[in-house]
PDB file of N, CA and C in Angstrom:
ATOM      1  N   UNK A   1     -16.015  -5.102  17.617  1.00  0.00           N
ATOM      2  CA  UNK A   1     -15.329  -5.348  16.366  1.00  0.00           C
ATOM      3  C   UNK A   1     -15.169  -4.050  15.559  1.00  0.00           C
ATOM      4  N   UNK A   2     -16.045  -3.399  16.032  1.00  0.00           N
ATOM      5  CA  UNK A   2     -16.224  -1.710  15.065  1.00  0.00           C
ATOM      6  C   UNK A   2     -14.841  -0.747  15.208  1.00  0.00           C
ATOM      7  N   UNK A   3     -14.798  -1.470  16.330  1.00  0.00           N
ATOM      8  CA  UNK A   3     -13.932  -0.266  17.513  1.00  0.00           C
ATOM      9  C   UNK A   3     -12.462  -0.629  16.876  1.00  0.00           C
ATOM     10  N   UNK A   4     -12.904  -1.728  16.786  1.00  0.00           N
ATOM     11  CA  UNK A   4     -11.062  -3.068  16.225  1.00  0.00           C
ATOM     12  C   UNK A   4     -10.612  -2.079  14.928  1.00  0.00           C
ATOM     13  N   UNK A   5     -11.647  -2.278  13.862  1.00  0.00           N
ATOM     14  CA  UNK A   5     -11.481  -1.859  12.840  1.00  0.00           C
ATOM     15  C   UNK A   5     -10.829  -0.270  12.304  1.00  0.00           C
ATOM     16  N   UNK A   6     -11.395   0.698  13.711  1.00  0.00           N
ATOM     17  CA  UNK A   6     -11.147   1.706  13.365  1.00  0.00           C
ATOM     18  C   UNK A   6     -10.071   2.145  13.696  1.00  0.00           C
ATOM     19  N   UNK A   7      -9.341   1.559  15.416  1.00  0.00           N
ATOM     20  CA  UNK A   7      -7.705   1.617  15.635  1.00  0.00           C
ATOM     21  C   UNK A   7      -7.225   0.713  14.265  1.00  0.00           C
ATOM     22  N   UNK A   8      -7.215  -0.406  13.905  1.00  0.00           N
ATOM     23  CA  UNK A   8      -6.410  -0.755  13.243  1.00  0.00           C
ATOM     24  C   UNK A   8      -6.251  -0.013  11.849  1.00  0.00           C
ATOM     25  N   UNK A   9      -7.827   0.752  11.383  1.00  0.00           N
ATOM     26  CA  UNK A   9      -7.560   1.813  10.013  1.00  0.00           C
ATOM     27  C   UNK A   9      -6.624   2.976  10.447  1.00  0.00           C
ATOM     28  N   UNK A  10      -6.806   3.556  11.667  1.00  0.00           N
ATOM     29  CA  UNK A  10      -6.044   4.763  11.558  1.00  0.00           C
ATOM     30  C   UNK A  10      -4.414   4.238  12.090  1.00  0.00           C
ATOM     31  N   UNK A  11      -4.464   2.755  12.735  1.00  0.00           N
ATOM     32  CA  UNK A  11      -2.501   2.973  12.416  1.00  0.00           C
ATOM     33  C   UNK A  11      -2.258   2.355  10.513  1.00  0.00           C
ATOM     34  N   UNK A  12      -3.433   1.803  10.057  1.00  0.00           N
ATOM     35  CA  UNK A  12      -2.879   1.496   8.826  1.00  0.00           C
ATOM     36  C   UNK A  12      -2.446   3.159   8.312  1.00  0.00           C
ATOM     37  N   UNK A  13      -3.813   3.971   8.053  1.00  0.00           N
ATOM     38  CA  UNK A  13      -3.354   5.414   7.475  1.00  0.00           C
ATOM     39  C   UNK A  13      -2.163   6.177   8.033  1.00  0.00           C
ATOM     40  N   UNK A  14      -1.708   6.069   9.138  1.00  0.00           N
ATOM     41  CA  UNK A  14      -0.075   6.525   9.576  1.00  0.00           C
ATOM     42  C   UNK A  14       0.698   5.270   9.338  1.00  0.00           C
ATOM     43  N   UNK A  15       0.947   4.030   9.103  1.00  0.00           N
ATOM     44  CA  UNK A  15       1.259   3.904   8.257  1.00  0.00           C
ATOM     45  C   UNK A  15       1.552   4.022   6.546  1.00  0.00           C
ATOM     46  N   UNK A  16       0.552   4.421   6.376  1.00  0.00           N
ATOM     47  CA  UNK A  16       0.250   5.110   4.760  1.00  0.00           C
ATOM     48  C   UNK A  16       1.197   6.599   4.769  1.00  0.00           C
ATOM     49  N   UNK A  17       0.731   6.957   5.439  1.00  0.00           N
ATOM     50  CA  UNK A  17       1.356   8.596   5.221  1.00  0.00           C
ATOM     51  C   UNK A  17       2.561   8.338   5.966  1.00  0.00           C
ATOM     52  N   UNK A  18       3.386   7.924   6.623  1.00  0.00           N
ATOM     53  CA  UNK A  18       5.019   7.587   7.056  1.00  0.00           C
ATOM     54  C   UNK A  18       5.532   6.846   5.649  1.00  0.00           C
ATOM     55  N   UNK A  19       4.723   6.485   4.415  1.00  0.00           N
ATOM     56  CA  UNK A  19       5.345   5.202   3.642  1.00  0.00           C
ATOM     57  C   UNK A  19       5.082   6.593   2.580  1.00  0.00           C
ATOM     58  N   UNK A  20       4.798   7.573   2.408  1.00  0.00           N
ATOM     59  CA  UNK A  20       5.048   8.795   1.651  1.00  0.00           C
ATOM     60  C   UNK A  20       6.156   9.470   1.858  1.00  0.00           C
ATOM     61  N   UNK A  21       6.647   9.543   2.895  1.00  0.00           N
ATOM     62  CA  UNK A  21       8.391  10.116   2.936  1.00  0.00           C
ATOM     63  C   UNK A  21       8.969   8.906   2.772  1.00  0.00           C
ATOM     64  N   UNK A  22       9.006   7.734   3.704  1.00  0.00           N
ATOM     65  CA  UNK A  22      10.270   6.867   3.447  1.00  0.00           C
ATOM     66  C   UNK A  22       9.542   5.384   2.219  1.00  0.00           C
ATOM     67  N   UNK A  23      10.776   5.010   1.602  1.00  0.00           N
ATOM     68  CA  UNK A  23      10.090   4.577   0.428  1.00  0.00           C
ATOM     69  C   UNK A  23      10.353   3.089   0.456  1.00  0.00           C
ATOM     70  N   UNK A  24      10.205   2.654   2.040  1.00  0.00           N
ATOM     71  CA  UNK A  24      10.808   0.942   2.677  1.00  0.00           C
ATOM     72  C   UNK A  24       9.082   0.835   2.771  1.00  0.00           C
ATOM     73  N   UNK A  25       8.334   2.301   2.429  1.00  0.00           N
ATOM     74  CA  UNK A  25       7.022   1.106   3.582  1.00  0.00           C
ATOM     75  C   UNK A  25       5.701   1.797   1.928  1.00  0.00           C
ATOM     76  N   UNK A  26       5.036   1.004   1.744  1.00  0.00           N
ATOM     77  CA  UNK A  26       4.300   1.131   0.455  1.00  0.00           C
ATOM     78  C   UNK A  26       3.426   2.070   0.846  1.00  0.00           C
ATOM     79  N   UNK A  27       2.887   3.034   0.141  1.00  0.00           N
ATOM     80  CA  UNK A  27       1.482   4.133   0.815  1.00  0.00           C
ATOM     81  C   UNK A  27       0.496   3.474   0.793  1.00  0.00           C
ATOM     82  N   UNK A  28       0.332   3.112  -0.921  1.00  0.00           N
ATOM     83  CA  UNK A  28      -1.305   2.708  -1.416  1.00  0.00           C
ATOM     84  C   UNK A  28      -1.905   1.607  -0.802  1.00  0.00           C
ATOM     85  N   UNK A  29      -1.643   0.474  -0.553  1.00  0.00           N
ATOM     86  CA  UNK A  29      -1.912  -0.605   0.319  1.00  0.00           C
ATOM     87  C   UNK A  29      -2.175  -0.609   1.452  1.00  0.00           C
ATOM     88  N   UNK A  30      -1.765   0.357   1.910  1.00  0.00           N
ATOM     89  CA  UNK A  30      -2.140   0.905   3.755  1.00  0.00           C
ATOM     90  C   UNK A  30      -3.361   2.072   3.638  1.00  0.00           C
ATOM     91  N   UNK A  31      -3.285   2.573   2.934  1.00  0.00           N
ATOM     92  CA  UNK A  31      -4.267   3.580   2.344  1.00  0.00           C
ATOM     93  C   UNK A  31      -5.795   2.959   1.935  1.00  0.00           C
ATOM     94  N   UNK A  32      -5.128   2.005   0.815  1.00  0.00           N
ATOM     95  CA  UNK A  32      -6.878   1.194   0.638  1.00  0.00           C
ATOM     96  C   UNK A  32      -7.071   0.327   2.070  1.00  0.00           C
ATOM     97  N   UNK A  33      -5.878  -0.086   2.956  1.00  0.00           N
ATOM     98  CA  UNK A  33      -6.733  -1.001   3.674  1.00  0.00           C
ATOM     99  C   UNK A  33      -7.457  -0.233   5.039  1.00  0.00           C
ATOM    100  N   UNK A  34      -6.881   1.007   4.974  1.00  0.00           N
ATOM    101  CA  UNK A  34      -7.208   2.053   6.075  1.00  0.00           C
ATOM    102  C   UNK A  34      -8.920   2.041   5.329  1.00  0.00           C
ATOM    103  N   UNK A  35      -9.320   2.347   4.349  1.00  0.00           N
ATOM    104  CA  UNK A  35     -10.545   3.164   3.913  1.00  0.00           C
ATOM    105  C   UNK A  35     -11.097   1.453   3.998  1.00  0.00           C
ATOM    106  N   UNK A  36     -10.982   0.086   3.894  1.00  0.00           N
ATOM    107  CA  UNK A  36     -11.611  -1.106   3.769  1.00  0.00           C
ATOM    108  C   UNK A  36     -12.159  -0.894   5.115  1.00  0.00           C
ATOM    109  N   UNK A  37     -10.846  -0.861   6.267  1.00  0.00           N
ATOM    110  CA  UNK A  37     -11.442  -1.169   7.552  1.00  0.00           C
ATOM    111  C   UNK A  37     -12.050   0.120   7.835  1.00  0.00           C
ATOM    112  N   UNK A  38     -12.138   1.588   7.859  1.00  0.00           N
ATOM    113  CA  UNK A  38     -12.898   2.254   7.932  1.00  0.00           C
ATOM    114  C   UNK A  38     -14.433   2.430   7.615  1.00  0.00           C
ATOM    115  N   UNK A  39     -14.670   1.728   6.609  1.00  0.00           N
ATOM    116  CA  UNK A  39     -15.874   1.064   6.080  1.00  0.00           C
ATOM    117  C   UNK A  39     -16.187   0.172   6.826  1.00  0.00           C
ATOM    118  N   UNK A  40     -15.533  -0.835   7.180  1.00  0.00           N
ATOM    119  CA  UNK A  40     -16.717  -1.902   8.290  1.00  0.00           C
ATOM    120  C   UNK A  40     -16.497  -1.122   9.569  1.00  0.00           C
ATOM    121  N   UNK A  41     -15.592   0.113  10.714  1.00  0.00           N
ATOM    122  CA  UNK A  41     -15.816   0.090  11.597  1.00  0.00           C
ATOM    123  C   UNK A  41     -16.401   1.099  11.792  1.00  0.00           C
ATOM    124  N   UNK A  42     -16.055   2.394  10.761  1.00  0.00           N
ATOM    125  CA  UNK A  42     -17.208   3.775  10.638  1.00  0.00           C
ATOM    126  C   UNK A  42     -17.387   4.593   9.438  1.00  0.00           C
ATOM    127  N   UNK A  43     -18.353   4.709   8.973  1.00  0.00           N
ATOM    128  CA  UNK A  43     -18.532   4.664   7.642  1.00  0.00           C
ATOM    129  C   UNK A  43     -18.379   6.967   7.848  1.00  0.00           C
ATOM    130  N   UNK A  44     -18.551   7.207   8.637  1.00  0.00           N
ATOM    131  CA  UNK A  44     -18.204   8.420   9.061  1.00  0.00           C
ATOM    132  C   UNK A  44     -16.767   8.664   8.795  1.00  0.00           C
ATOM    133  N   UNK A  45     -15.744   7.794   8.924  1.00  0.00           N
ATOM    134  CA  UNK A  45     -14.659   7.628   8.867  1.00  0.00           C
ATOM    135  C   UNK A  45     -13.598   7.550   7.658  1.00  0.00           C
ATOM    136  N   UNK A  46     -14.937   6.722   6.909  1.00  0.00           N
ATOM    137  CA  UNK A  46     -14.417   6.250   5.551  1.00  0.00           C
ATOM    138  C   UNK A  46     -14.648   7.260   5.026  1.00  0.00           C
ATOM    139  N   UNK A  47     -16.038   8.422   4.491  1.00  0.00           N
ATOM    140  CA  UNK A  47     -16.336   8.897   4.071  1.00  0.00           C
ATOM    141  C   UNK A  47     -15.413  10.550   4.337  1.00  0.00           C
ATOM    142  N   UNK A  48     -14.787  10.632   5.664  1.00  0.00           N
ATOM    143  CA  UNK A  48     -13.771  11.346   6.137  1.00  0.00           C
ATOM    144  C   UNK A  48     -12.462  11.314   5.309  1.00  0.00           C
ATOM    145  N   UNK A  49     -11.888  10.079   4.946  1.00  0.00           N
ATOM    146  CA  UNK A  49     -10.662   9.716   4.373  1.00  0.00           C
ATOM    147  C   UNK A  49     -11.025  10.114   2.671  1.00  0.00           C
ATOM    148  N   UNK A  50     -11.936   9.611   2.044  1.00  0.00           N
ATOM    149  CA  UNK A  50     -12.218   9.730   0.611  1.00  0.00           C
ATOM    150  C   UNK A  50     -12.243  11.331   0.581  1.00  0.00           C
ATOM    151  N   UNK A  51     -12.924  11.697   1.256  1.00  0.00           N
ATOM    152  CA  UNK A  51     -12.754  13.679   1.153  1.00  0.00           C
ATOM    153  C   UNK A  51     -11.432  14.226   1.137  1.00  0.00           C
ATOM    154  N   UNK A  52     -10.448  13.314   2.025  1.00  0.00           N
ATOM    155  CA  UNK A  52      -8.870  14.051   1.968  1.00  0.00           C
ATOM    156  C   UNK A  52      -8.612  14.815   0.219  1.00  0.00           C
ATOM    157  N   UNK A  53      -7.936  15.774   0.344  1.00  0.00           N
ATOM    158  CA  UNK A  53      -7.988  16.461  -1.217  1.00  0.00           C
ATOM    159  C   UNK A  53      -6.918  15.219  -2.054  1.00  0.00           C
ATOM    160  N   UNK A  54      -5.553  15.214  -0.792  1.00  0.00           N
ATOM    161  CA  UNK A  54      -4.812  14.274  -1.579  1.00  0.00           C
ATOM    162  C   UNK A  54      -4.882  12.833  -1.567  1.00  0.00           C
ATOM    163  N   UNK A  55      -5.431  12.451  -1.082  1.00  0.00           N
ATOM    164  CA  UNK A  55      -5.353  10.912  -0.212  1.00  0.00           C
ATOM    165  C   UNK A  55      -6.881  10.026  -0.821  1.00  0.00           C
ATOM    166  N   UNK A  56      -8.093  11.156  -1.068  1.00  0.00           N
ATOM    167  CA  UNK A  56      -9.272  10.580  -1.245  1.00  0.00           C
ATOM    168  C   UNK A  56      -9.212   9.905  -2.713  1.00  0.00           C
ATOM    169  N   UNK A  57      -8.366  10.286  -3.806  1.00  0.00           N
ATOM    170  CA  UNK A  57      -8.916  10.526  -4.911  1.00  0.00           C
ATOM    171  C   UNK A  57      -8.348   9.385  -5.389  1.00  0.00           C
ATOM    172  N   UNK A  58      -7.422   8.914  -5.162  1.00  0.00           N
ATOM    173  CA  UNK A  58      -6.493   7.092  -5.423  1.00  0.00           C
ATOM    174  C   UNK A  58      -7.165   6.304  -4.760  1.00  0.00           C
ATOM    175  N   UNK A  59      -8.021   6.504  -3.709  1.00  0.00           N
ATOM    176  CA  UNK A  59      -9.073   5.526  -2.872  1.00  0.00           C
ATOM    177  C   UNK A  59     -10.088   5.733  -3.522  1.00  0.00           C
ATOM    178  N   UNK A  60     -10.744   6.308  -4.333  1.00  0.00           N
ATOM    179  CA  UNK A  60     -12.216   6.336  -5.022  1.00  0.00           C
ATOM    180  C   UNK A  60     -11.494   5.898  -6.020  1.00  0.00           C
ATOM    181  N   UNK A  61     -10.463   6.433  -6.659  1.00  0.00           N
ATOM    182  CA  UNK A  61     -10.515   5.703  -8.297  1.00  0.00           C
ATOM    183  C   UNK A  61     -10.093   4.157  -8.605  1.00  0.00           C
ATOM    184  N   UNK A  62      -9.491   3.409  -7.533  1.00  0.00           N
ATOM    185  CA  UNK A  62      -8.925   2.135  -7.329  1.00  0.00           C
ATOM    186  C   UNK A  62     -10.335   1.917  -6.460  1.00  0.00           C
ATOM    187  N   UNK A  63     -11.289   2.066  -6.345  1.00  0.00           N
ATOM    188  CA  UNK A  63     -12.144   1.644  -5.483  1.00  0.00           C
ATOM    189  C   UNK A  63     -13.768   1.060  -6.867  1.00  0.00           C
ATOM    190  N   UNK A  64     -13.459   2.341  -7.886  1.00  0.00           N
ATOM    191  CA  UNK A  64     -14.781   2.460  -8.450  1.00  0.00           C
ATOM    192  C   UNK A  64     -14.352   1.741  -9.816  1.00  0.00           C
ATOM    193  N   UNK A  65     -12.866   1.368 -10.030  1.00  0.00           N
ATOM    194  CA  UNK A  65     -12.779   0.757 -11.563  1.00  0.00           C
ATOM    195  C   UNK A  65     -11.782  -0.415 -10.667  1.00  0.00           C
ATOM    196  N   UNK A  66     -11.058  -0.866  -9.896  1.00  0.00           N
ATOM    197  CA  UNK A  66     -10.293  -1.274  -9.364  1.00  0.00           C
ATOM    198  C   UNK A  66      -9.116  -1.906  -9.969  1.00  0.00           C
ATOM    199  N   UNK A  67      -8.183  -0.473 -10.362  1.00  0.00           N
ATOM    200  CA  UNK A  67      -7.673  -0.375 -11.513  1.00  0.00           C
ATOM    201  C   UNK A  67      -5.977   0.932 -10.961  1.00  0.00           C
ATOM    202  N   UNK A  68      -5.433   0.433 -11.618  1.00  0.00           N
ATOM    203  CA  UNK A  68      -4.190   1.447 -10.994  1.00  0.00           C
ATOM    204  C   UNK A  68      -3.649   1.774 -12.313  1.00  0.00           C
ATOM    205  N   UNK A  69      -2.797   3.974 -11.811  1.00  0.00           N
ATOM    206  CA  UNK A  69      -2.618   4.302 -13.056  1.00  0.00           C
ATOM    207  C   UNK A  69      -1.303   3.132 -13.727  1.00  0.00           C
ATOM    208  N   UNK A  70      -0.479   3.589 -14.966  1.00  0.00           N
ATOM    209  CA  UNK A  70       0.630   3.064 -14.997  1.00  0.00           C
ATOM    210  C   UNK A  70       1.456   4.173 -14.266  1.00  0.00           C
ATOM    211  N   UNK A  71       1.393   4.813 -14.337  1.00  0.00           N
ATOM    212  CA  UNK A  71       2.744   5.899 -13.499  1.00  0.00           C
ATOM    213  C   UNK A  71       2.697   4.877 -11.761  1.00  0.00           C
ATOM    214  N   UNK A  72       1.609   4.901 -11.141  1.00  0.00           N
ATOM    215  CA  UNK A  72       1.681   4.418 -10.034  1.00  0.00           C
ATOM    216  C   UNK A  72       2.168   2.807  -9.736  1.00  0.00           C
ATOM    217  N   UNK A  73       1.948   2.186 -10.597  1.00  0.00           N
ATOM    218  CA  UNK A  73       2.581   0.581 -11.300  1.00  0.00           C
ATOM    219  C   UNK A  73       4.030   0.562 -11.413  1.00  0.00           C
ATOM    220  N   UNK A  74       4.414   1.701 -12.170  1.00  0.00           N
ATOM    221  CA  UNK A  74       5.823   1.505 -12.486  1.00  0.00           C
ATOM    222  C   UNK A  74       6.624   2.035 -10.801  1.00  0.00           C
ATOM    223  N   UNK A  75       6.255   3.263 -10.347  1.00  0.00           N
ATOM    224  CA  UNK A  75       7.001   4.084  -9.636  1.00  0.00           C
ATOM    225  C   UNK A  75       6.722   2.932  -7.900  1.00  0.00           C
ATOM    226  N   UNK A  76       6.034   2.252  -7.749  1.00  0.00           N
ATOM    227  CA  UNK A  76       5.314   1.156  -6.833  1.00  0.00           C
ATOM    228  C   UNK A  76       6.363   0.012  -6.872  1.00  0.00           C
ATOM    229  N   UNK A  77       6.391  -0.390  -8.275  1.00  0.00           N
ATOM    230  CA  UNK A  77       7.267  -1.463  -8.738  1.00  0.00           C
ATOM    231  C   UNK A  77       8.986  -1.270  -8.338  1.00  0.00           C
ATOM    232  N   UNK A  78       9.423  -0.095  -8.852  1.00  0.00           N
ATOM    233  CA  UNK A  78      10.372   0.213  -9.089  1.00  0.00           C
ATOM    234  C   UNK A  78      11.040   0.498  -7.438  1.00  0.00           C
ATOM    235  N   UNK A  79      10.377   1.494  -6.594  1.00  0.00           N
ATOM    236  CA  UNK A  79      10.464   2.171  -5.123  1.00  0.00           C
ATOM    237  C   UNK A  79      11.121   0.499  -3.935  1.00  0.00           C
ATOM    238  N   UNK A  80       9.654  -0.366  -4.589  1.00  0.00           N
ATOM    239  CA  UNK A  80       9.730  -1.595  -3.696  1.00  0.00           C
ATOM    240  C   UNK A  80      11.464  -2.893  -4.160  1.00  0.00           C
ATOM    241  N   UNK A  81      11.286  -2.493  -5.742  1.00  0.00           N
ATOM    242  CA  UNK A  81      12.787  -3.858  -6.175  1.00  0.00           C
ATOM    243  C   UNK A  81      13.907  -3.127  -5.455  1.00  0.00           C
ATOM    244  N   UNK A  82      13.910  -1.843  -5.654  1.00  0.00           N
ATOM    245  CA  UNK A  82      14.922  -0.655  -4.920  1.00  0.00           C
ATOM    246  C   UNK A  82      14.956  -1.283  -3.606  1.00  0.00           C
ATOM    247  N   UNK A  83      14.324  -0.771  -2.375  1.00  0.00           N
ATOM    248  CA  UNK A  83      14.155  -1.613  -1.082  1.00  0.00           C
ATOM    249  C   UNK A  83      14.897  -2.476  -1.084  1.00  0.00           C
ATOM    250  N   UNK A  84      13.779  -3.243  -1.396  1.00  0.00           N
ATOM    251  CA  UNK A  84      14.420  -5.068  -0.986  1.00  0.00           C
ATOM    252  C   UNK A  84      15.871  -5.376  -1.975  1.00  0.00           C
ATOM    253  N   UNK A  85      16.121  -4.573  -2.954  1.00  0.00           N
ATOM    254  CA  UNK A  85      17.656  -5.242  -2.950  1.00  0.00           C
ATOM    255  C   UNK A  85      18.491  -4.672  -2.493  1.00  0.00           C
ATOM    256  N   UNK A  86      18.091  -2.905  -1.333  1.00  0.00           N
ATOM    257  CA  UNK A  86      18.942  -2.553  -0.578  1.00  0.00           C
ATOM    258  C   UNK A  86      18.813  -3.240   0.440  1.00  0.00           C
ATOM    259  N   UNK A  87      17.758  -3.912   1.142  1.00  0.00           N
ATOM    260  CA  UNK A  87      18.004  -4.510   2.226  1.00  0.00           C
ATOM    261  C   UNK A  87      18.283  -6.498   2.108  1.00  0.00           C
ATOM    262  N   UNK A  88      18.742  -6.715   0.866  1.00  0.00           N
ATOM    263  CA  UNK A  88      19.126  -8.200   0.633  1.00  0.00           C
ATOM    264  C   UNK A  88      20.649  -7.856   0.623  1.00  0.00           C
ATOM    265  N   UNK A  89      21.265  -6.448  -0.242  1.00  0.00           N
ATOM    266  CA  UNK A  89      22.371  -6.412  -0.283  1.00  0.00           C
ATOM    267  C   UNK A  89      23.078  -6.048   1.489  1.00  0.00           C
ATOM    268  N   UNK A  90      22.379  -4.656   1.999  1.00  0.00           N
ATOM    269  CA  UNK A  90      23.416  -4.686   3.054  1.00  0.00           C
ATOM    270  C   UNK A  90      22.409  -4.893   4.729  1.00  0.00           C
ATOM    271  N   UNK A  91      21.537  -5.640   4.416  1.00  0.00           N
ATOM    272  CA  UNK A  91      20.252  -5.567   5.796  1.00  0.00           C
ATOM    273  C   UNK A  91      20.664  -7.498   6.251  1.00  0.00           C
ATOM    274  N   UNK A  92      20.317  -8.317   5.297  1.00  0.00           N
ATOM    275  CA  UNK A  92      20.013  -9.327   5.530  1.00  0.00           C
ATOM    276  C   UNK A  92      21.126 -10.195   4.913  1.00  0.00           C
ATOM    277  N   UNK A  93      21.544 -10.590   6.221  1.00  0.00           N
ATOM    278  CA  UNK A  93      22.814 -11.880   6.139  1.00  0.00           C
ATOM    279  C   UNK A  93      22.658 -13.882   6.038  1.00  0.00           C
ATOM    280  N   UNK A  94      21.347 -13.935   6.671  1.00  0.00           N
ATOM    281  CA  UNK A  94      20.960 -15.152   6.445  1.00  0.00           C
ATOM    282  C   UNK A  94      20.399 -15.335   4.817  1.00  0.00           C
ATOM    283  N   UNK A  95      21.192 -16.515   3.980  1.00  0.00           N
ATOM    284  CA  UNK A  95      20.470 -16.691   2.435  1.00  0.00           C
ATOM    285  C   UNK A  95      19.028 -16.560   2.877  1.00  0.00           C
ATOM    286  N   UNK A  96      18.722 -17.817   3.747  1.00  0.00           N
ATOM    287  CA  UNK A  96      17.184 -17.897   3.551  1.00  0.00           C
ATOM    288  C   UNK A  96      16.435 -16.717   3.717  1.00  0.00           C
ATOM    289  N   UNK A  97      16.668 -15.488   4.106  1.00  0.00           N
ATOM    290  CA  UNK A  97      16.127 -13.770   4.535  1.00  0.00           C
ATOM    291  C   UNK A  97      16.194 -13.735   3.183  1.00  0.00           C
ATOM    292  N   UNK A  98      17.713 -13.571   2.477  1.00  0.00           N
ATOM    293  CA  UNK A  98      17.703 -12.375   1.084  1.00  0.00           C
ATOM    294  C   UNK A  98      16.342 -13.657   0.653  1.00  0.00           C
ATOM    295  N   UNK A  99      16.410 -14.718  -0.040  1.00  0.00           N
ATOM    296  CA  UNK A  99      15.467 -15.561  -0.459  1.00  0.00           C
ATOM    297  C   UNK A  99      13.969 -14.659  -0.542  1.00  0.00           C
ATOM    298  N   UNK A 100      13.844 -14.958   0.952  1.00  0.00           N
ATOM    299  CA  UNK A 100      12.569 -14.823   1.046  1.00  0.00           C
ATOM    300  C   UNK A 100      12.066 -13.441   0.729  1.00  0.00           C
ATOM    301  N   UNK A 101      12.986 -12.668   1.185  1.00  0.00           N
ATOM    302  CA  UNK A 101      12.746 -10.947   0.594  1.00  0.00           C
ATOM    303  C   UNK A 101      12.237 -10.626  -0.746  1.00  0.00           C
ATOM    304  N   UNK A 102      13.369 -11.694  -2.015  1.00  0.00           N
ATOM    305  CA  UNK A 102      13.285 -11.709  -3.055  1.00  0.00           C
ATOM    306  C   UNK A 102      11.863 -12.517  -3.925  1.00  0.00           C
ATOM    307  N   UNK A 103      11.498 -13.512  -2.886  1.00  0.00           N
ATOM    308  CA  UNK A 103      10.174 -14.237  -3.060  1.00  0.00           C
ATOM    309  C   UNK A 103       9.006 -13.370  -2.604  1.00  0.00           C
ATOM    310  N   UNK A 104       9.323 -12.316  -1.654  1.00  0.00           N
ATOM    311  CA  UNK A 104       7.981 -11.805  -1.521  1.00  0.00           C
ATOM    312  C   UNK A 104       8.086 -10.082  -2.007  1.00  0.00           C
ATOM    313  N   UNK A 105       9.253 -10.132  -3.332  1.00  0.00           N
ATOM    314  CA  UNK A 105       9.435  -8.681  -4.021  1.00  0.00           C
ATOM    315  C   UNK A 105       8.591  -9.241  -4.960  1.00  0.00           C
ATOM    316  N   UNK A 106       8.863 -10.582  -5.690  1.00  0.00           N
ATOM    317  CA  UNK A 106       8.360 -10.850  -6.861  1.00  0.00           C
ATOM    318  C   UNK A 106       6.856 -10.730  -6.917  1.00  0.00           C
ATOM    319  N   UNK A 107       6.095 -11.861  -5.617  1.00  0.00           N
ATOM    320  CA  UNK A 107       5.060 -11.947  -5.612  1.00  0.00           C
ATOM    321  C   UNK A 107       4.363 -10.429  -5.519  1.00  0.00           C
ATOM    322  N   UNK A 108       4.552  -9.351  -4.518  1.00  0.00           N
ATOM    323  CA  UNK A 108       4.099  -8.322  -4.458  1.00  0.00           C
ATOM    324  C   UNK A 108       3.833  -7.690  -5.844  1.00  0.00           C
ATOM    325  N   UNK A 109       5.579  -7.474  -6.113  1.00  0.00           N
ATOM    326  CA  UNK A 109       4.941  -6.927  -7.870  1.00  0.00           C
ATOM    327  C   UNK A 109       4.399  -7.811  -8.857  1.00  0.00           C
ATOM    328  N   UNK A 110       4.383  -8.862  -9.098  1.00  0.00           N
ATOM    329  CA  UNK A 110       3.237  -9.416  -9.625  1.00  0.00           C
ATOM    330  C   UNK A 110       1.646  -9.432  -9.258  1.00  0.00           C
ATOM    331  N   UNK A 111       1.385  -9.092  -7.789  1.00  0.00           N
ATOM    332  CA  UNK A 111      -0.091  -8.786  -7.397  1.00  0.00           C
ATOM    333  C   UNK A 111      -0.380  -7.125  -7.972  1.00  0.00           C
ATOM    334  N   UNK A 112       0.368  -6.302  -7.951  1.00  0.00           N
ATOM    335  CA  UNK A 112       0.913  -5.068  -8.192  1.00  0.00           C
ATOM    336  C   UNK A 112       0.156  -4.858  -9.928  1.00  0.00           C
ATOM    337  N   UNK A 113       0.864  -5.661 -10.646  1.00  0.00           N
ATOM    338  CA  UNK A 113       0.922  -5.403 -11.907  1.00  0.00           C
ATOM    339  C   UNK A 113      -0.271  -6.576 -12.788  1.00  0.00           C
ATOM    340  N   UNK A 114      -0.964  -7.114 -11.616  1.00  0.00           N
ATOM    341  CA  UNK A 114      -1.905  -7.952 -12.276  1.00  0.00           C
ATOM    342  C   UNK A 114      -2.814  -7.056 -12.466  1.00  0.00           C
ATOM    343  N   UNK A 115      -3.236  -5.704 -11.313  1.00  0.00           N
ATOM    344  CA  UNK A 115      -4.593  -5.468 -11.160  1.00  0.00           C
ATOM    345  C   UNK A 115      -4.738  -4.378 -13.099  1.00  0.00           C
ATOM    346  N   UNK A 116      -5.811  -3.925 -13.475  1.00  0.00           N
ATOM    347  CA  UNK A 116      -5.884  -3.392 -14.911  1.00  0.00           C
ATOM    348  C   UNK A 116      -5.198  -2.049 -14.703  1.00  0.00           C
ATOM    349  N   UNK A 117      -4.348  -1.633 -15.688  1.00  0.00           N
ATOM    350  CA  UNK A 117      -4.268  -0.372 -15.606  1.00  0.00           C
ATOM    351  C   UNK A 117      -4.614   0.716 -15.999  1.00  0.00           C
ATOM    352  N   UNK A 118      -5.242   1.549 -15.390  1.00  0.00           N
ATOM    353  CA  UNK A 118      -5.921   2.959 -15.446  1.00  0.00           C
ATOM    354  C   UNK A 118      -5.267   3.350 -16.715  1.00  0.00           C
ATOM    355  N   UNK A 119      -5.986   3.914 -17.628  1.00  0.00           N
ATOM    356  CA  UNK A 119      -5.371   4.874 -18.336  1.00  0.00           C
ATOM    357  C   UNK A 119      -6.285   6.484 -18.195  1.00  0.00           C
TER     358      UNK A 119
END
């Protein structure tokens, strides 16, 4: 199960860092879940990722207040409605797709904008 955890953290973290150039795939969410499962499969691992200069410091501070800045709220919010209404307008031809795209933009940024925000 250790072993599970640690392939599946390091394709989450290349996922994370591919979702830093293109702005279809979220960073931070692949990022905390890379350092979650790094923690149950090697704590060598986890403690590897939190050291990154750029990468560690949004995983300790969403980790130790569990709390996001507003710059990262808005620019998160904004990156993802962008997306999905480029891909409702020219990606997805079935209603029930744009629908559901639009049902799971809302919910996201509402999980997004529930957590407290950092000041």
């Amino acid at each position: 199960m250790k072993q599970l955890c640690v392939v599946l953290g390091f394709v989450s973290l290349g996922l994370g860092l591919v979702g830093i150039a293109l702005p279809l795939l979220p960073t931070t969410p692949f990022l905390l879940l890379s350092a979650w499962l790094f923690l149950k499969g090697s704590p060598r691992l986890h403690a590897w990722l939190l050291s990154r200069p750029r990468l560690g410091g949004y995983i300790k501070e969403f980790q130790e207040s569990r709390a996001i800045p507003l710059r990262a709220k808005i620019i998160a919010v904004v990156m993802m409605a962008l997306s999905m209404a480029a891909c409702v307008v020219f990606v997805a031809d079935a209603v029930w797709l744009k629908v559901l795209l639009l049902l799971a933009t809302v919910l996201i940024a509402w999980h997004i904008l529930s957590y407290k925000t950092l000041k």
